[in-house]
Structures are given as C-alpha cells and as structure tokens.
C-alpha atoms as a PDB file:
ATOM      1  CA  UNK A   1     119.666  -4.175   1.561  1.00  0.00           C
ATOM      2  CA  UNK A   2     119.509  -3.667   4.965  1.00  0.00           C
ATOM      3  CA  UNK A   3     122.904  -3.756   7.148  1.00  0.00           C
ATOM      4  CA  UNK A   4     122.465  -6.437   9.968  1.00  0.00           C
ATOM      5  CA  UNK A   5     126.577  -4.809  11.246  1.00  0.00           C
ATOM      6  CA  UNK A   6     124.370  -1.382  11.564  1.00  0.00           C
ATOM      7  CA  UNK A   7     121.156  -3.051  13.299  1.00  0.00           C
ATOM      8  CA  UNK A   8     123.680  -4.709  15.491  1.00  0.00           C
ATOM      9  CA  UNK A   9     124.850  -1.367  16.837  1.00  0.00           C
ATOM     10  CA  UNK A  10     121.635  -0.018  17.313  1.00  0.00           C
ATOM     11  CA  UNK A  11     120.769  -3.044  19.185  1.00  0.00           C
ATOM     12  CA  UNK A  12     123.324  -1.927  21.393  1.00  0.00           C
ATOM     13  CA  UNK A  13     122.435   1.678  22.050  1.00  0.00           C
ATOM     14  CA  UNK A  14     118.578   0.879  22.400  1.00  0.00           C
ATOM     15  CA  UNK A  15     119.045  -1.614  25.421  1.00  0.00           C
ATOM     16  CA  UNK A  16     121.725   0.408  27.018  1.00  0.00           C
ATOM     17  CA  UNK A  17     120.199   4.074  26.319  1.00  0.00           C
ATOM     18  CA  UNK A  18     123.374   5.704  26.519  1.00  0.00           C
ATOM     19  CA  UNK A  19     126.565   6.051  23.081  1.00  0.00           C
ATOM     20  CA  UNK A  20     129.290   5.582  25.758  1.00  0.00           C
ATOM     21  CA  UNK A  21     128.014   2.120  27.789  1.00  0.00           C
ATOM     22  CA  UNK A  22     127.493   1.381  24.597  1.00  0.00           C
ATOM     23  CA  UNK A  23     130.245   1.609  23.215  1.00  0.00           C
ATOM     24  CA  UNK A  24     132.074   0.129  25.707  1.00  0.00           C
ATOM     25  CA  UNK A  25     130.065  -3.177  25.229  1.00  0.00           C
ATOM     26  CA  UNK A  26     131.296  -3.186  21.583  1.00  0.00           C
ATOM     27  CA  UNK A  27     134.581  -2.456  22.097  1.00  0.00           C
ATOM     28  CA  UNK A  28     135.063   0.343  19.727  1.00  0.00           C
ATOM     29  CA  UNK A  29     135.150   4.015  19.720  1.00  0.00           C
ATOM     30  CA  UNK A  30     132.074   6.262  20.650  1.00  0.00           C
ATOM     31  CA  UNK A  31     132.192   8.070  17.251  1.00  0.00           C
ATOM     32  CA  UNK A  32     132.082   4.706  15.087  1.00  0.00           C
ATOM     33  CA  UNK A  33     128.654   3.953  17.110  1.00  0.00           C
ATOM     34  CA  UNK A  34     127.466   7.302  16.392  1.00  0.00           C
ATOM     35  CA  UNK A  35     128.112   6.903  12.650  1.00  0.00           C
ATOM     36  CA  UNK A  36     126.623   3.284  12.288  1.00  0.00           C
ATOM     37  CA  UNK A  37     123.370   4.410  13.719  1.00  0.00           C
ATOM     38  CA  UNK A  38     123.436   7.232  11.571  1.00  0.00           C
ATOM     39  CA  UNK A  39     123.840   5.051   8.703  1.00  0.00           C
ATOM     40  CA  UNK A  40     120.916   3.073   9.847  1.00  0.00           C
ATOM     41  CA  UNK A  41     118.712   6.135  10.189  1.00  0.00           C
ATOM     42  CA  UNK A  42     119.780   6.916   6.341  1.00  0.00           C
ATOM     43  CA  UNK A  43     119.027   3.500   5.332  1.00  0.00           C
ATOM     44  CA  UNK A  44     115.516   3.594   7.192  1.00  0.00           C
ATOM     45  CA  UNK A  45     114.336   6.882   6.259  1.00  0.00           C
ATOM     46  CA  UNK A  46     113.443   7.664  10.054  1.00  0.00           C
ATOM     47  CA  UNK A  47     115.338   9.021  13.073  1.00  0.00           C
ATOM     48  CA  UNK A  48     115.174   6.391  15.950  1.00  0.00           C
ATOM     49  CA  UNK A  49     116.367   7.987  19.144  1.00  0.00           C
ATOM     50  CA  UNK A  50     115.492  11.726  20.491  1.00  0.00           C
ATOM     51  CA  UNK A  51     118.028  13.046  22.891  1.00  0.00           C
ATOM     52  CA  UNK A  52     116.908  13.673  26.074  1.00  0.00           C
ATOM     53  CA  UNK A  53     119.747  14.840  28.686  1.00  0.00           C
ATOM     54  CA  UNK A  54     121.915  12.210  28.715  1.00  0.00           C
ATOM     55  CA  UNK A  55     120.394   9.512  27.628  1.00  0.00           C
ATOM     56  CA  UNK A  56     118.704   8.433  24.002  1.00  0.00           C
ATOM     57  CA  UNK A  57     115.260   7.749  24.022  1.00  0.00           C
ATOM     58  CA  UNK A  58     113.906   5.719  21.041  1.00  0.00           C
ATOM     59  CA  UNK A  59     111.397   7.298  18.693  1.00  0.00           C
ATOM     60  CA  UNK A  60     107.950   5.662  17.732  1.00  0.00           C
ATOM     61  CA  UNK A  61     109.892   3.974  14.740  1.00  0.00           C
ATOM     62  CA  UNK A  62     112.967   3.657  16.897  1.00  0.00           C
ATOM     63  CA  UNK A  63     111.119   1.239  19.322  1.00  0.00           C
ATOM     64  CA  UNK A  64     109.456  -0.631  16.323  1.00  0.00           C
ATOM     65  CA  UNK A  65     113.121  -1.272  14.894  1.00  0.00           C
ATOM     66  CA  UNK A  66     114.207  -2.814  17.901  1.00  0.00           C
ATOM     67  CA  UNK A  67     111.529  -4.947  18.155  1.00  0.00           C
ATOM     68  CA  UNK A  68     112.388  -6.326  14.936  1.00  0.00           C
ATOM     69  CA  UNK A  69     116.358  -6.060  15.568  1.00  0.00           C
ATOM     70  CA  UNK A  70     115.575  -8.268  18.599  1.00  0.00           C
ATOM     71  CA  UNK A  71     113.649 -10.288  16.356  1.00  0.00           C
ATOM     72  CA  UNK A  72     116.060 -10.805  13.747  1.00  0.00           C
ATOM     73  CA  UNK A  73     118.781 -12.072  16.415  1.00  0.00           C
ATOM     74  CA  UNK A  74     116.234 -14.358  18.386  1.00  0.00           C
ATOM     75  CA  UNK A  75     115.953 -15.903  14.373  1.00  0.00           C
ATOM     76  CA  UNK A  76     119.926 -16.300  14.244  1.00  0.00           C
ATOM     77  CA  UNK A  77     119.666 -17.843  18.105  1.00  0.00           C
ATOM     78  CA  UNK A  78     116.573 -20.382  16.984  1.00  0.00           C
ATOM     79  CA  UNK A  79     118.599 -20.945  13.843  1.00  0.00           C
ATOM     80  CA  UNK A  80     122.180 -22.166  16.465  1.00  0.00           C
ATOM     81  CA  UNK A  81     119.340 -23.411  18.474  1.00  0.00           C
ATOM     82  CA  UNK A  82     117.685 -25.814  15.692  1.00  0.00           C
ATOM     83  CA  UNK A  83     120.853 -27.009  14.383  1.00  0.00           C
ATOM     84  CA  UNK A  84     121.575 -27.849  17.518  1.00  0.00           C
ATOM     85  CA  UNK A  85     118.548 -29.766  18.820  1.00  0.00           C
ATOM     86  CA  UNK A  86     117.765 -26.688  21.551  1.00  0.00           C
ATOM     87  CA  UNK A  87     114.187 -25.953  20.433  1.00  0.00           C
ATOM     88  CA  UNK A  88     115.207 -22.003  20.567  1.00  0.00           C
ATOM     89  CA  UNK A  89     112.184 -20.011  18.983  1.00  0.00           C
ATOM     90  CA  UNK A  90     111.884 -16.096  18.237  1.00  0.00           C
ATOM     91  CA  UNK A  91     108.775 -14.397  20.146  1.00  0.00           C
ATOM     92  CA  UNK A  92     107.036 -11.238  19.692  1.00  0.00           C
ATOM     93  CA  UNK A  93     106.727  -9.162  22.424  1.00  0.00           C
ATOM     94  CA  UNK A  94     103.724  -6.915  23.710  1.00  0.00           C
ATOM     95  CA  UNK A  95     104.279  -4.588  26.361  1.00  0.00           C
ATOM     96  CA  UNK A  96     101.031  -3.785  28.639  1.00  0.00           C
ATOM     97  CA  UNK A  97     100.612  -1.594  31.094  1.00  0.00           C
ATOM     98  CA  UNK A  98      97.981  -1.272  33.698  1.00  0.00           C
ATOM     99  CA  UNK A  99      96.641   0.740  36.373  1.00  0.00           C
ATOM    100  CA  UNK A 100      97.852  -0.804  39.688  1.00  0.00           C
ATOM    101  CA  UNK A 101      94.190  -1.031  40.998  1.00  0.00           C
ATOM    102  CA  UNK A 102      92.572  -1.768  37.743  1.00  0.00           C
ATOM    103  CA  UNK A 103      90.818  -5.344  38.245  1.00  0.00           C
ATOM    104  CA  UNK A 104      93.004  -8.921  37.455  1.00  0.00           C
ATOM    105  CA  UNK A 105      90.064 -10.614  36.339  1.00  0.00           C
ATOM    106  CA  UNK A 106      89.568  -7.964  33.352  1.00  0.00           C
ATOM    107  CA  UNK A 107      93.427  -8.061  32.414  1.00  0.00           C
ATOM    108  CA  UNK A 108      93.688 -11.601  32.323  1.00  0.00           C
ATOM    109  CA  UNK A 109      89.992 -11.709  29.967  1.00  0.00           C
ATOM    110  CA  UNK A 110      91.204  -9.039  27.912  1.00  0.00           C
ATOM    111  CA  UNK A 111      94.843 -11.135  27.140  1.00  0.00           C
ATOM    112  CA  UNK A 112      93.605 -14.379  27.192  1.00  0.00           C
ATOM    113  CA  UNK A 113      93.956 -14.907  23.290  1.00  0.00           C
ATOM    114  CA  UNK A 114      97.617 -14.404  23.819  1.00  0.00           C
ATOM    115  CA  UNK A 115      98.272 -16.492  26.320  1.00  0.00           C
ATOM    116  CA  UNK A 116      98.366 -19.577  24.789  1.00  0.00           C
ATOM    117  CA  UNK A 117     100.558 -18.537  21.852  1.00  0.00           C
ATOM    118  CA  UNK A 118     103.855 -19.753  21.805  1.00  0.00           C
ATOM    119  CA  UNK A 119     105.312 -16.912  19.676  1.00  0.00           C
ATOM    120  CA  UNK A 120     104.175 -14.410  21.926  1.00  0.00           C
ATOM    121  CA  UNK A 121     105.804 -13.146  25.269  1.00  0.00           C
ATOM    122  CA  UNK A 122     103.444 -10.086  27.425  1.00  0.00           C
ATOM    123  CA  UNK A 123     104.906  -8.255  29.690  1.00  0.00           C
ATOM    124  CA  UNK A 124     102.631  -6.470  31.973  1.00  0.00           C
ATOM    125  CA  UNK A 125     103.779  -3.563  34.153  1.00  0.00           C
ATOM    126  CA  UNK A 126     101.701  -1.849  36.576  1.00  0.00           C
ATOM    127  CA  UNK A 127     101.364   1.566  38.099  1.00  0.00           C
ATOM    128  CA  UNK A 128     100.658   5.227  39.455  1.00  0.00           C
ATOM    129  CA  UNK A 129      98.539   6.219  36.603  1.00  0.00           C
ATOM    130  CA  UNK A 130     100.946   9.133  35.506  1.00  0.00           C
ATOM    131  CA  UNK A 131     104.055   6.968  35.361  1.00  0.00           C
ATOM    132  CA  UNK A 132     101.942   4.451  33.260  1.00  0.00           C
ATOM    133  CA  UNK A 133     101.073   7.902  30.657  1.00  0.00           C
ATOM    134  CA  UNK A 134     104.917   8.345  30.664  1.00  0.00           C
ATOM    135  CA  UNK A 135     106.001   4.979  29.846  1.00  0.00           C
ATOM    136  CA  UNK A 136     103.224   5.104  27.285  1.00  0.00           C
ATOM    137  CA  UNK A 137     104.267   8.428  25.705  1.00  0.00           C
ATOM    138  CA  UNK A 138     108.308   6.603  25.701  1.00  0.00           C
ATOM    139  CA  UNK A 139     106.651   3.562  24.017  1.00  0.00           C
ATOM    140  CA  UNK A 140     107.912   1.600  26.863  1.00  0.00           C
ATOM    141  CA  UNK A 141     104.879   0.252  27.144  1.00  0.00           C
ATOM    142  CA  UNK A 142     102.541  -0.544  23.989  1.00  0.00           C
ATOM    143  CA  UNK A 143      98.745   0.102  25.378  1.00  0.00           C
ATOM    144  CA  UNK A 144      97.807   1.179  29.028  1.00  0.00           C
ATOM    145  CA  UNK A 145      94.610  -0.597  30.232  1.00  0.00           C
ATOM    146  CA  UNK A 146      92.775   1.804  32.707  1.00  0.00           C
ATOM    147  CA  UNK A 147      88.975   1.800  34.363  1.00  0.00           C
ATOM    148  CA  UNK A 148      88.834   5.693  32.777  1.00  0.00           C
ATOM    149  CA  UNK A 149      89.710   7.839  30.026  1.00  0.00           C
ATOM    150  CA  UNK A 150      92.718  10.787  30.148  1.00  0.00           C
ATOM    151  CA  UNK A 151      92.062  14.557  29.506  1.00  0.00           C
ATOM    152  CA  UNK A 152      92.209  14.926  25.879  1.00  0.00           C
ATOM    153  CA  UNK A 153      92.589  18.100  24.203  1.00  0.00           C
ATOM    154  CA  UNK A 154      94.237  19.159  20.288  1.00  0.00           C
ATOM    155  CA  UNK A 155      97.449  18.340  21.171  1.00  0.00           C
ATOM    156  CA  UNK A 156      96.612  14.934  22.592  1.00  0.00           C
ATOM    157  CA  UNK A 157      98.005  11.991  21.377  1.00  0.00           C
ATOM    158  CA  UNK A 158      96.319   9.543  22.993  1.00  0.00           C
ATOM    159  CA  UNK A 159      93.515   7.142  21.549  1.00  0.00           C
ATOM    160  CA  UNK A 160      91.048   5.447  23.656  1.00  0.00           C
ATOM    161  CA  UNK A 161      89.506   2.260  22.505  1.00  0.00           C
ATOM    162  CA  UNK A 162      86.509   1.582  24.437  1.00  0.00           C
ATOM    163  CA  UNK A 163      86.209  -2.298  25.593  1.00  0.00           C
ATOM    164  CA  UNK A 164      83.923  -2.719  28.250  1.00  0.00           C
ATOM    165  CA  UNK A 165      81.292  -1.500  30.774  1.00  0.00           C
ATOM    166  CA  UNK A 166      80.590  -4.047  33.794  1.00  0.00           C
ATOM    167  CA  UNK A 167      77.546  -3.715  35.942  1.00  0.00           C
ATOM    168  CA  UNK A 168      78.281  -2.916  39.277  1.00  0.00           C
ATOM    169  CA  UNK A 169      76.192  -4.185  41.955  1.00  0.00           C
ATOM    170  CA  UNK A 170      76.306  -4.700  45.724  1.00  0.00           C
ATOM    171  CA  UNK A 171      78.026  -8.271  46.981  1.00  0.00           C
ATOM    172  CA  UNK A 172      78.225 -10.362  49.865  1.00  0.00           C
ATOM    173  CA  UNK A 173      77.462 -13.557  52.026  1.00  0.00           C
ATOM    174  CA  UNK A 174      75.113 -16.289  50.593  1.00  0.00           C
ATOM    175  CA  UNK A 175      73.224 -15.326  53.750  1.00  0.00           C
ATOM    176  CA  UNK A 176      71.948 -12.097  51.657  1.00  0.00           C
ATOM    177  CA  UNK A 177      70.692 -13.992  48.951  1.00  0.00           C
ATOM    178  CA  UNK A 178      67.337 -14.944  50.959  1.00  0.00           C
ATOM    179  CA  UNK A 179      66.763 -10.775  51.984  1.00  0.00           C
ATOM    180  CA  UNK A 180      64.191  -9.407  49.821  1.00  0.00           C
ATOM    181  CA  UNK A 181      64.042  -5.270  50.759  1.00  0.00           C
ATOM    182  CA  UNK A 182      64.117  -2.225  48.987  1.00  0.00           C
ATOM    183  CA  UNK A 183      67.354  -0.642  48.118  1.00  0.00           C
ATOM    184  CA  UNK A 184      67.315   2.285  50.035  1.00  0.00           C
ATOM    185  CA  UNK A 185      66.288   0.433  53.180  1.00  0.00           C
ATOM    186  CA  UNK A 186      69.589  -2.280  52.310  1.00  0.00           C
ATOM    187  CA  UNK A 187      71.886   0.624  51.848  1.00  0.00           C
ATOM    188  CA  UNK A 188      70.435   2.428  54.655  1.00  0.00           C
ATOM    189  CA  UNK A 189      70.856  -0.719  57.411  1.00  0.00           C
ATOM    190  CA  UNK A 190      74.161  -2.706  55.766  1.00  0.00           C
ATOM    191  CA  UNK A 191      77.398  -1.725  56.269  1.00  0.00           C
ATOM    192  CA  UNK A 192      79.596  -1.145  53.147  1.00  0.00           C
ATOM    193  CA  UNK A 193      82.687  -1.543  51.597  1.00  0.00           C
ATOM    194  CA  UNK A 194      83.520   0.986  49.038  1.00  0.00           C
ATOM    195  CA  UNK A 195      85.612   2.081  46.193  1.00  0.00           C
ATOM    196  CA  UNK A 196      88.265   5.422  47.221  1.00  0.00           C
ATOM    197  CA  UNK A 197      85.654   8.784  46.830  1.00  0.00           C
ATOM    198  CA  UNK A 198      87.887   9.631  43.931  1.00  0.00           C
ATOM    199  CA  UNK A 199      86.923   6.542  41.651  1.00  0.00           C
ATOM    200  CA  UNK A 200      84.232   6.987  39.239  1.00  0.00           C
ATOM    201  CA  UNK A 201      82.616   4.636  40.495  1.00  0.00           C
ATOM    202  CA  UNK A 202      81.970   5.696  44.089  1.00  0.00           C
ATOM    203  CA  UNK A 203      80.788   9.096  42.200  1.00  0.00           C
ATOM    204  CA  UNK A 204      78.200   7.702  40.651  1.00  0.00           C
ATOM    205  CA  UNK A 205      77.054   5.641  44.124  1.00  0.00           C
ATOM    206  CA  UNK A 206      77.666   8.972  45.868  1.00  0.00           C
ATOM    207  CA  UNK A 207      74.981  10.678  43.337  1.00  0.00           C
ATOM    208  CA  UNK A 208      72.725   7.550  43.593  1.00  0.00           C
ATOM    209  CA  UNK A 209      72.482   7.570  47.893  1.00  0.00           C
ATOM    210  CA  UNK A 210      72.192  11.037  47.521  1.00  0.00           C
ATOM    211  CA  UNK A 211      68.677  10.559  45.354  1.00  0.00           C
ATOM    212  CA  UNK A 212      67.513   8.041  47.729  1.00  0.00           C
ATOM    213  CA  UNK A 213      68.062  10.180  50.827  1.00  0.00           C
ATOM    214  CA  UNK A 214      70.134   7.398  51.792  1.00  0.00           C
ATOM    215  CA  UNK A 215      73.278   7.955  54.665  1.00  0.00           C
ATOM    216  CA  UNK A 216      74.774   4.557  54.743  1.00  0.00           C
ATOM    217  CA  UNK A 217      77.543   2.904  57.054  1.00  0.00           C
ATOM    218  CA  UNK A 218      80.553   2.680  55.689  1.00  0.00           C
ATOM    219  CA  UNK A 219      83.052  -0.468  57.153  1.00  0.00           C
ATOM    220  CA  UNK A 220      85.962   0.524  54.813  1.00  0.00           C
ATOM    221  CA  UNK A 221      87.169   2.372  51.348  1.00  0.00           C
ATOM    222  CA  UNK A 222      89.647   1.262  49.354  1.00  0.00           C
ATOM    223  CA  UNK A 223      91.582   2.357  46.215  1.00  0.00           C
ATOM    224  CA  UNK A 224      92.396  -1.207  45.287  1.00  0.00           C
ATOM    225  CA  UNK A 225      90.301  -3.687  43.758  1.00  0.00           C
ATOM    226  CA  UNK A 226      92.179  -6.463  44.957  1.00  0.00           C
ATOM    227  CA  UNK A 227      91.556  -5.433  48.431  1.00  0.00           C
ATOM    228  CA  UNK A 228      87.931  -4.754  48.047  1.00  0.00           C
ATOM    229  CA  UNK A 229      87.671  -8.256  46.095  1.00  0.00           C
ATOM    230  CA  UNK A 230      89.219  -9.951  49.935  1.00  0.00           C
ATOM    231  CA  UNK A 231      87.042  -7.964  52.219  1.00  0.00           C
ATOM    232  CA  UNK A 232      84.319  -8.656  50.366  1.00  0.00           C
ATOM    233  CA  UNK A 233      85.414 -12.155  50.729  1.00  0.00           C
ATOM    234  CA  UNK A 234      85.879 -11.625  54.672  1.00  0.00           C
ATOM    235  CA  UNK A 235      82.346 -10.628  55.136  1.00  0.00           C
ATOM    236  CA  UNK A 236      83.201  -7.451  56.051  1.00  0.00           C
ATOM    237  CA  UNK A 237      79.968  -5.989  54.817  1.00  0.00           C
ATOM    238  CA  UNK A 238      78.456  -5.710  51.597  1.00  0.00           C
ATOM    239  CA  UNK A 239      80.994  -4.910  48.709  1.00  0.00           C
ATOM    240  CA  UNK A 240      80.504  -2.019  45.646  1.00  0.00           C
ATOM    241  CA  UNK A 241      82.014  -3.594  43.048  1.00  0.00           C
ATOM    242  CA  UNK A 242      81.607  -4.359  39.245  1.00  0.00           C
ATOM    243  CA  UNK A 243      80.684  -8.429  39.177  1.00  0.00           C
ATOM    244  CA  UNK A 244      84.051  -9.440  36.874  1.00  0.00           C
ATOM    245  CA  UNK A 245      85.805  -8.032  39.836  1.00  0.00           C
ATOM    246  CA  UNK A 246      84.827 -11.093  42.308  1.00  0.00           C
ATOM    247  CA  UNK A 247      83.527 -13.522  39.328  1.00  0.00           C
ATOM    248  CA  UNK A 248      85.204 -16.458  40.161  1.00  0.00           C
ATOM    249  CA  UNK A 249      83.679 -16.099  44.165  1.00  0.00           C
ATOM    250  CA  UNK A 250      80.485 -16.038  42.433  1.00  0.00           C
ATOM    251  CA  UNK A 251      80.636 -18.606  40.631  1.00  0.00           C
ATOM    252  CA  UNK A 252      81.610 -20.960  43.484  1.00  0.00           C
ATOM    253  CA  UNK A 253      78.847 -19.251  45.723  1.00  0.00           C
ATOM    254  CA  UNK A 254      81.156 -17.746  48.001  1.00  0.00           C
ATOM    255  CA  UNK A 255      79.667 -14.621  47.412  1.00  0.00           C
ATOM    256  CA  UNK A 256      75.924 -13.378  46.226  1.00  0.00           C
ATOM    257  CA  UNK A 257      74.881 -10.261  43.819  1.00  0.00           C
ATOM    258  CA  UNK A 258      72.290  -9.230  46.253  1.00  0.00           C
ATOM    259  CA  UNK A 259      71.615  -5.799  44.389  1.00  0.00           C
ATOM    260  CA  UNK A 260      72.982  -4.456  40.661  1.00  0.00           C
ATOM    261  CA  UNK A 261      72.722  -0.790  41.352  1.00  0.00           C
ATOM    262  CA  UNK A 262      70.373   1.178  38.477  1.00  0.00           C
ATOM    263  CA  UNK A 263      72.637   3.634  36.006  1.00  0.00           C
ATOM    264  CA  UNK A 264      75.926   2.536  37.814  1.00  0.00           C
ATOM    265  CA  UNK A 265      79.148   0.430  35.168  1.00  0.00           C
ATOM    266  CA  UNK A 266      82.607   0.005  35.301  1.00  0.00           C
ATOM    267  CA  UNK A 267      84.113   1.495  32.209  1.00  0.00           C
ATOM    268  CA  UNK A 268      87.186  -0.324  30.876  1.00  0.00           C
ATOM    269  CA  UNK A 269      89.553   1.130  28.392  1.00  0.00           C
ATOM    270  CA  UNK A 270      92.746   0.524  26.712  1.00  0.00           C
ATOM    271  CA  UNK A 271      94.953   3.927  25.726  1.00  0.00           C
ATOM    272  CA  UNK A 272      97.227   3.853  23.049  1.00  0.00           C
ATOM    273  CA  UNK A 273      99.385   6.509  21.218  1.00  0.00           C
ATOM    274  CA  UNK A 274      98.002   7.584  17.673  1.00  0.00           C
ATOM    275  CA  UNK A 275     101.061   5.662  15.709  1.00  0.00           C
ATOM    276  CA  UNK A 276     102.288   5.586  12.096  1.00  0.00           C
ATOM    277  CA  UNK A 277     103.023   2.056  12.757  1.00  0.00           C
ATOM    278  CA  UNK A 278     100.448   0.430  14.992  1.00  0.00           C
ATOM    279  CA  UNK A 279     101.787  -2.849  16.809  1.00  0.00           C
ATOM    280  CA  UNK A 280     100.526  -6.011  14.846  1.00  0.00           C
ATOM    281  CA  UNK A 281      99.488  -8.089  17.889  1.00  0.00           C
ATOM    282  CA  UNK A 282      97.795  -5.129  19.431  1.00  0.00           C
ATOM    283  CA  UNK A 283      95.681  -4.077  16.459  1.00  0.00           C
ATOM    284  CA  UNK A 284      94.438  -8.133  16.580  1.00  0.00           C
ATOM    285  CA  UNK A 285      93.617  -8.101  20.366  1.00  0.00           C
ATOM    286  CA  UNK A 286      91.837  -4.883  20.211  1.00  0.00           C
ATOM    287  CA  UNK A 287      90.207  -6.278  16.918  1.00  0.00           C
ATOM    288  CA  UNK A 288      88.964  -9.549  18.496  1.00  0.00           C
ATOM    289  CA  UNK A 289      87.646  -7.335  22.220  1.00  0.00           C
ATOM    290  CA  UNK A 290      84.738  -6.357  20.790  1.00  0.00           C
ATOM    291  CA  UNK A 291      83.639  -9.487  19.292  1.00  0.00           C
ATOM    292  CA  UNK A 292      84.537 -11.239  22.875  1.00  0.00           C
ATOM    293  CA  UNK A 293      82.854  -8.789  25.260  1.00  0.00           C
ATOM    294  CA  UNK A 294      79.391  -8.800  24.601  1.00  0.00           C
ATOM    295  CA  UNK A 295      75.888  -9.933  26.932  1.00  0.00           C
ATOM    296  CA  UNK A 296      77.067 -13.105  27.877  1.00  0.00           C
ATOM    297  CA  UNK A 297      73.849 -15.591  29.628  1.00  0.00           C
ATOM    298  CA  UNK A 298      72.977 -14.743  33.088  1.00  0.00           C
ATOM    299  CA  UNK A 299      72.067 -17.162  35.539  1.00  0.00           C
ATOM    300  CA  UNK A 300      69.844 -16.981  38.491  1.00  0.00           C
ATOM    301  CA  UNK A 301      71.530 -17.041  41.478  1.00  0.00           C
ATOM    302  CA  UNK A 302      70.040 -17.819  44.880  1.00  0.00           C
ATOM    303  CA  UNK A 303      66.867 -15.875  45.802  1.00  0.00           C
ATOM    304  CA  UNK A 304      66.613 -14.834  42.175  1.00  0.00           C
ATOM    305  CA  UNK A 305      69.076 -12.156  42.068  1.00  0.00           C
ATOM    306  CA  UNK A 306      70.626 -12.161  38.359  1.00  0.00           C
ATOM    307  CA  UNK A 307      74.522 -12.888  38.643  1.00  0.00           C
ATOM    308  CA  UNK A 308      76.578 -11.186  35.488  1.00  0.00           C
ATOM    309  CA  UNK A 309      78.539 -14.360  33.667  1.00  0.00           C
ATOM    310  CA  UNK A 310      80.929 -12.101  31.679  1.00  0.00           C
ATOM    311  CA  UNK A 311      81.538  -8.561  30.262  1.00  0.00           C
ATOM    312  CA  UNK A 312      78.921  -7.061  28.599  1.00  0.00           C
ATOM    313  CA  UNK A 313      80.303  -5.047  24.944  1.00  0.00           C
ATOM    314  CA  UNK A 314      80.810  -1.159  26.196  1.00  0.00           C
END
C-alpha cells in the first residue's frame, strides 16, 4: 500500500524545489526528507526528481505524482470540507501554455469543453516561444498551443497534434464590403496592416504580392494578434489576418472579409512531450478537437463576400 507519510514529503519537496526549504517547512532533518522520498521512489518503481544545480526538478512521472499527491490532499480537504458544510471539492489541473501572440479567440475555442467543468482548474501561461519549449520540456506546462511547428529531428521529443488551419483573408470597414476590384489592384491601392515579416503568415502574403507584381502600402506590422485584431478595428487600413482572429467583429459587422487570399491559412497546433503517461484531460481535449473543428456554414456577408463562421478541421 502506498504511504500517504511518504507522499506527504514529496508534496513538500515538489512545491518548494529545494531538500533544505523543505525541510525546514516540516520541521525535521534534511536527511529524513531525503530518505522518505527515496522510499517513495522504491514504492513507485520510478525516480521523480532529476537534480539540476541546486534545485530538484520533477521527472515526467515525478510531475504526474504530484498531481495526484495534490489530489489526494484536496480529497482529505473536501472530506473536512463536507463534514463541515464548506462545499470543498478536489480539481484536476491542466497546465497550458501559449505563444504570447498566438490568437485568444482560438485558445478560448480550443478549451471551451473545459470550461464549464467544475472538477477542472486551467491554468494558462503565456510566452517567448523558447521559454514556453522549456517549461514544456520541465512539464511545467502540459501542452504548448502555437500558430507553427518546432524543428524536429531523432532526438526530438516533441509531438505535434495538428488542430486547425484558418483562412486568412483581408479585413476592414463595412465601407469595403460594396468595392468589387481585382486583388492585385486592392492590394496595390489599400493600405495594410500586417503580420511581423517573420510570421508564416506574412511569408506566404510576401510570396503571393510577389506573383501579382504587387508593391503595396504598408500602415503598420505587428507581431501581436491582439494588436492587429484593434487596428483593424481602428480602421487603420485593411487587416491580414486569419477570420477567428477578429470573429466576434464580424459577426457584429464591425468589420467585413473583403478578400480571403488564394493558398494562404493559419496553422494551429498544440505540442506536447512524447509521455509514458499522457495527461487524462489532455488526451480528451485533443480527442474531441478534431471532431469540433471542421467546415462550419458560411454566411454571406455584405456585397457577397463569404465570412468564415468557425475553424475549418486542419
């Protein structure tokens, strides 16, 4: 049987990351930490922390312990809690991490089954795309959502599941939606707010203007989609973005799809770490992505430019 007196110590060490604060917390002697966890390790069959300097970093199975350990004692607080009359309840807890310019309206679709779950608690953390790849690689994070794929070679461990591609498509005031004139002449005389050159996105436009023979006027570029969703919403010219990006100012005809560019999606992916012990909720939202993100209706808007309702399945 397992030893709750060993998980307890663990418990300890995992949310301080160090034998000596740990210690301290328990009152008792550095050495009787070190030989409880070692006890647990025995009694698991797994190591759970990897030394690194000073500090312990939990394993793959080391992190999957404490989310149980934390677990088990939220069940002993709901248990105080119900005799009581608190209403305490144990949660499960998914860690996400996302690119800090990846689009909101795509993070909140893809973690909408969760959200209403009362057993579940997310917490999202966003980033600088190589701190994001760190915190994956330390399983502080479960899955990393990102708008492209990393380098993967033999020694990889990364696994990208595929959830998405978004048209992307030129945007802007309802006073577009009445123009009628080829795209090369639109890109040619409009001026543009774009995605940072670096984005695969803007590659793809680049390549496209470059066909056409097209040099266009460009108001601003941004790295952000956040920012590119408000100056598209300030009119500041037409906007290059996928349509989930500023769906909701569609939808209330703030803005217009004047143009969905030929060849050109948003790819959206979610990165995980090839694990012995894949994370329950996880495997289930991943699971249920594909069945949610497929050719939704379109509807016509204004002028009879096609406005994209929802992700199409990548």
């Amino acid at each position: 049987m397992l030893n709750y007196h060993h998980l307890h110590y663990f418990r300890a060490v995992a949310h301080e990351g160090n034998l000596t604060r740990a210690a301290k917390r328990l009152h008792v002697s550095q050495s009787a930490v070190s030989v409880q966890i070692q006890k647990l390790e025995t009694e698991l069959g797994h190591a759970l922390f990897e030394r690194q300097g000073k500090q312990l970093r939990l394993t793959e199975a080391g992190r999957i312990t404490l989310d149980h350990a934390d677990r088990v004692f939220s069940l002993g607080e709901e248990l105080l809690g119900t005799l009581s009359q608190s209403g305490v309840k144990a949660r499960h807890v998914l860690r996400v991490g996302s690119l800090a310019t990846l689009s909101r309206n795509f993070q909140l679709h893809f973690l909408e089954p969760l959200f209403r779950r009362d057993d579940v608690e997310i917490v999202v953390r966003s980033g600088a795309y190589a701190d994001m790849l760190r915190n994956l690689e330390a399983h502080r994070i479960d899955v990393l959502l990102t708008n492209f794929t990393p380098p993967r070679d033999a020694a990889s461990a990364w696994v990208a599941h595929a959830l998405a591609a978004q048209p992307v498509s030129l945007v802007g005031h309802p006073r577009h939606a009445a123009q009628r004139q080829p795209l090369a002449e639109l890109l040619a005389q409009e001026a543009l707010v774009l995605p940072a050159a670096e984005s695969s996105m803007r590659s793809g436009f680049d390549a496209l203007i470059d066909r056409l023979g097209v040099r266009p006027r460009i108001a601003a570029e941004v790295d952000d989609m956040a920012m590119l969703r408000l100056l598209a919403r300030e009119h500041l010219g037409l906007a290059l973005v996928p349509t989930i990006v500023v769906r909701d100012e569609l939808d209330r005809g703030e803005l217009v799809e004047v143009e969905q560019l030929p060849g050109l999606e948003e790819k959206f992916y979610a990165i995980t770490l090839a694990r012995r012990f894949p994370h329950p909720l996880l495997q289930a939202l991943l699971a249920s992505a594909g069945e949610r993100q497929r050719p939704g209706k379109s509807s016509r808007a204004k002028g009879g430019k096609r406005r994209a309702q929802v992700l199409r399945k990548g």
